[in-house]
Protein backbone atom coordinates (compact mmCIF):
# COMPACT_ATOMS: atom_id res chain seq x y z
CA UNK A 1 -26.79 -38.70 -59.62
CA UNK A 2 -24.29 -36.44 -58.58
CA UNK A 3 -25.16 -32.51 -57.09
CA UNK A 4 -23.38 -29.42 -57.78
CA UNK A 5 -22.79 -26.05 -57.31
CA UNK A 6 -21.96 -23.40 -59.29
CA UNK A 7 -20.77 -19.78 -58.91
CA UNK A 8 -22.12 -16.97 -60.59
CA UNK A 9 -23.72 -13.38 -59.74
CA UNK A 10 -27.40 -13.70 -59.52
CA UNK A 11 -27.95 -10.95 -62.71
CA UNK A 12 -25.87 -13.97 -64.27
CA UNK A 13 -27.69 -16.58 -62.48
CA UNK A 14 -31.60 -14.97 -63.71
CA UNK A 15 -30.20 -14.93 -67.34
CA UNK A 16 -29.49 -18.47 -67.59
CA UNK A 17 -32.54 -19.38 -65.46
CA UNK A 18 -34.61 -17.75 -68.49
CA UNK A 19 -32.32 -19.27 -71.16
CA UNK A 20 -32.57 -22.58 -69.52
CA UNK A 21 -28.87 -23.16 -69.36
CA UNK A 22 -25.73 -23.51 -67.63
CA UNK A 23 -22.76 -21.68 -67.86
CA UNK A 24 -19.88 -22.10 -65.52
CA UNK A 25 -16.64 -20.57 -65.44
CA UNK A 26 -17.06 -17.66 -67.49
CA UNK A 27 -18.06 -19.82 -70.65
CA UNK A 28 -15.39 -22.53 -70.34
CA UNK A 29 -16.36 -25.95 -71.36
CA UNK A 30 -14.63 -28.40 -68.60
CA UNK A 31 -17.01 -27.67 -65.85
CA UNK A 32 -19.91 -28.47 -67.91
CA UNK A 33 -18.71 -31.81 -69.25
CA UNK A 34 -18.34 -32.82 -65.39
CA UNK A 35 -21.90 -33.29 -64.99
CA UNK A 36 -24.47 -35.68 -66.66
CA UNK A 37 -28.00 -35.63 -67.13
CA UNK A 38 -30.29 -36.07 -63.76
CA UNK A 39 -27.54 -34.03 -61.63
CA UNK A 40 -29.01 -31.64 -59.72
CA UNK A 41 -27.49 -27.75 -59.78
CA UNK A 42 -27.96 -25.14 -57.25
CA UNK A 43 -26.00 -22.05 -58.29
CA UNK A 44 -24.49 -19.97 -55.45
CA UNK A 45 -24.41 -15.81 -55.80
CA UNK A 46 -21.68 -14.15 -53.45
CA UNK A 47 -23.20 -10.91 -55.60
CA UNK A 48 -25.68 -9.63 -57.21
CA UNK A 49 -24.12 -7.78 -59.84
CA UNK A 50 -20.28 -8.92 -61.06
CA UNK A 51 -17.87 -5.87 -59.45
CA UNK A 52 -20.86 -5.22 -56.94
CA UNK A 53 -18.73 -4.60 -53.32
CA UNK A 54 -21.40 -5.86 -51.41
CA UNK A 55 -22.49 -9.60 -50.44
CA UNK A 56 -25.57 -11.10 -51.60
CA UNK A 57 -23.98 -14.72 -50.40
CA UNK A 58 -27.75 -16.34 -51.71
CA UNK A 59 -28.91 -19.91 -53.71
CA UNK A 60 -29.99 -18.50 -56.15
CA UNK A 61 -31.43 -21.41 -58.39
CA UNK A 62 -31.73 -25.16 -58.18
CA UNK A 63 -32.20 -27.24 -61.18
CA UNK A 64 -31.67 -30.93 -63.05
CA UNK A 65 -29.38 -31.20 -66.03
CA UNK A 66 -31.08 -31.91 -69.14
CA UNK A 67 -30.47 -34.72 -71.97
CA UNK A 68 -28.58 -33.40 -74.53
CA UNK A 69 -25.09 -31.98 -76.08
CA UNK A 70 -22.67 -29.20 -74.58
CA UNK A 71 -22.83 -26.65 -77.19
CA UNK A 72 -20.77 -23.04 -77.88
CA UNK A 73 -22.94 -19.84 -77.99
CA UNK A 74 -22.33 -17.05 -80.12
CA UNK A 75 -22.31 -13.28 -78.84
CA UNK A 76 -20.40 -11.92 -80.48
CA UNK A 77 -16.35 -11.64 -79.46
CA UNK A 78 -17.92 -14.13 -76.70
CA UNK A 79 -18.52 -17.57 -76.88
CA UNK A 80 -19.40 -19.56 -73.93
CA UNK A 81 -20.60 -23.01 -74.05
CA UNK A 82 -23.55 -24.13 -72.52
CA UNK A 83 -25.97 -27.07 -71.17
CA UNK A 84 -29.64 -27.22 -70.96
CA UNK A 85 -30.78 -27.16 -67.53
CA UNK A 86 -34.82 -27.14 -66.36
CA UNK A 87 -34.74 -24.51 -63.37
CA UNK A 88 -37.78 -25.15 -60.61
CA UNK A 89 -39.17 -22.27 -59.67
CA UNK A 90 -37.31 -21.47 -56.43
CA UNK A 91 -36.80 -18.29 -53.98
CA UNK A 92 -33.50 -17.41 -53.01
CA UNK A 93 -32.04 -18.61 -49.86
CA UNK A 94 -29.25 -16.77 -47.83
CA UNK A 95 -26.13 -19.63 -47.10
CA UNK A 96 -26.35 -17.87 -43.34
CA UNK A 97 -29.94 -19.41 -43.10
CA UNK A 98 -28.91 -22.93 -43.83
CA UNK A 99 -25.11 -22.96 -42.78
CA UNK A 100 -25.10 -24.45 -39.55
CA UNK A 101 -27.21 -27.70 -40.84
CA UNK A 102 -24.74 -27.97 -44.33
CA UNK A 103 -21.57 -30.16 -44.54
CA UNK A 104 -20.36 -27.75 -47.31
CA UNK A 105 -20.02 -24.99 -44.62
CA UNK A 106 -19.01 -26.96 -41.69
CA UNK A 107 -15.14 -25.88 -42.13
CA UNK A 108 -14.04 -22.37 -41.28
CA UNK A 109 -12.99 -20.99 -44.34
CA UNK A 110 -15.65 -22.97 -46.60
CA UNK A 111 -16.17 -20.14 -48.94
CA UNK A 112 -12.87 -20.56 -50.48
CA UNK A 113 -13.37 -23.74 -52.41
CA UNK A 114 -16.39 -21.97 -54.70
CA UNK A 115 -13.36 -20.13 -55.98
CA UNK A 116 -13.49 -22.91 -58.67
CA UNK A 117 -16.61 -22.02 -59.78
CA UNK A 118 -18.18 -25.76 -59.87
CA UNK A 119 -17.76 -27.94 -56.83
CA UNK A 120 -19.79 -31.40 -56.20
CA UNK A 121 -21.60 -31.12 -53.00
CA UNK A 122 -23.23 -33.76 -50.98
CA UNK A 123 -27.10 -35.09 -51.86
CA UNK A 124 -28.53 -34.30 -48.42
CA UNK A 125 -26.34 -30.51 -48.50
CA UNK A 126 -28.31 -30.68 -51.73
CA UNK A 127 -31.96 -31.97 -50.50
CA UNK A 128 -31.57 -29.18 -47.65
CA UNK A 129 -30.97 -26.52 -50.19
CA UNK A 130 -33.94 -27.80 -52.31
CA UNK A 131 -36.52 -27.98 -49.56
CA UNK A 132 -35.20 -24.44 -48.57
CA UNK A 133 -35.55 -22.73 -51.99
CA UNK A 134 -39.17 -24.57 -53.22
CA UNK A 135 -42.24 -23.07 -51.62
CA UNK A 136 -44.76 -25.48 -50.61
C-alpha cells in the first residue's frame, strides 16, 4: 500500500469528506489514477477557504481508497473526476504539531513540493499523522 497526500482547502477538503471522494488537482484525472485501492490519503489544507490570506497549514482528513472506477462528475461547466474514498472520522491536526517527528518536513523548504497537489509520503509519516488525527 502506498500513502498520500493531497492538497486542497479544508471547505474543499469537508465537501469531499461528505461526498466520500477524492478530488485532486482541481478535477484532473492523473493524480487519481496514481493511487490504488487500500492506499491511505491524508489531505493537507494550507487554507481554509481557496483565496483566504491566512494559513490554516492543518490534516485535515485521513482516509483508504475504495474499490472501484475513476469516474467524471458533472456540475455543470465543471467536471472533475473523482474516486471513492471512506474518510475515518478524524480531528484536524496542525503540520507545526507533528513537524519535527515527520520525514516529509525534515527539509527546509518542505512546503514547496505540495505545490503538486498529490505527493506519496512515507507509511510511518503516514501512521504518525493517523494516530494524531483519530481520537482514542
Amino acid at each position: 500500500m502506498t500513502a498520500w497526500i493531497g492538497v486542497a482547502s479544508a471547505e474543499h477538503v469537508a465537501r469531499g469528506v461528505a461526498l466520500g471522494i477524492a478530488q485532486i488537482g482541481h478535477g484532473k484525472r492523473p493524480g487519481l489514477a496514481r493511487m490504488r485501492p487500500g492506499d491511505t490519503l491524508v489531505y493537507y489544507s494550507p487554507v481554509h477557504r481557496l483565496g483566504d490570506a491566512a494559513k490554516l497549514r492543518e490534516f485535515t482528513a485521513i482516509g483508504r481508497v475504495d474499490e472501484g472506477e475513476i469516474w467524471q462528475a458533472d456540475e455543470g461547466d465543471f467536471r472533475p473526476f473523482r474516486r471513492a474514498v471512506t474518510y475515518r472520522p478524524a480531528r484536524p491536526v496542525a503540520v507545526a504539531d507533528l513537524r519535527g517527528r515527520l520525514a516529509l518536513t525534515a527539509e527546509p523548504n518542505w512546503g514547496y513540493q505540495l505545490r503538486r497537489g498529490l505527493i506519496e509520503i512515507a507509511q510511518a509519516d503516514a501512521d504518525l499523522i493517523e494516530h494524531a488525527m483519530i481520537e482514542r
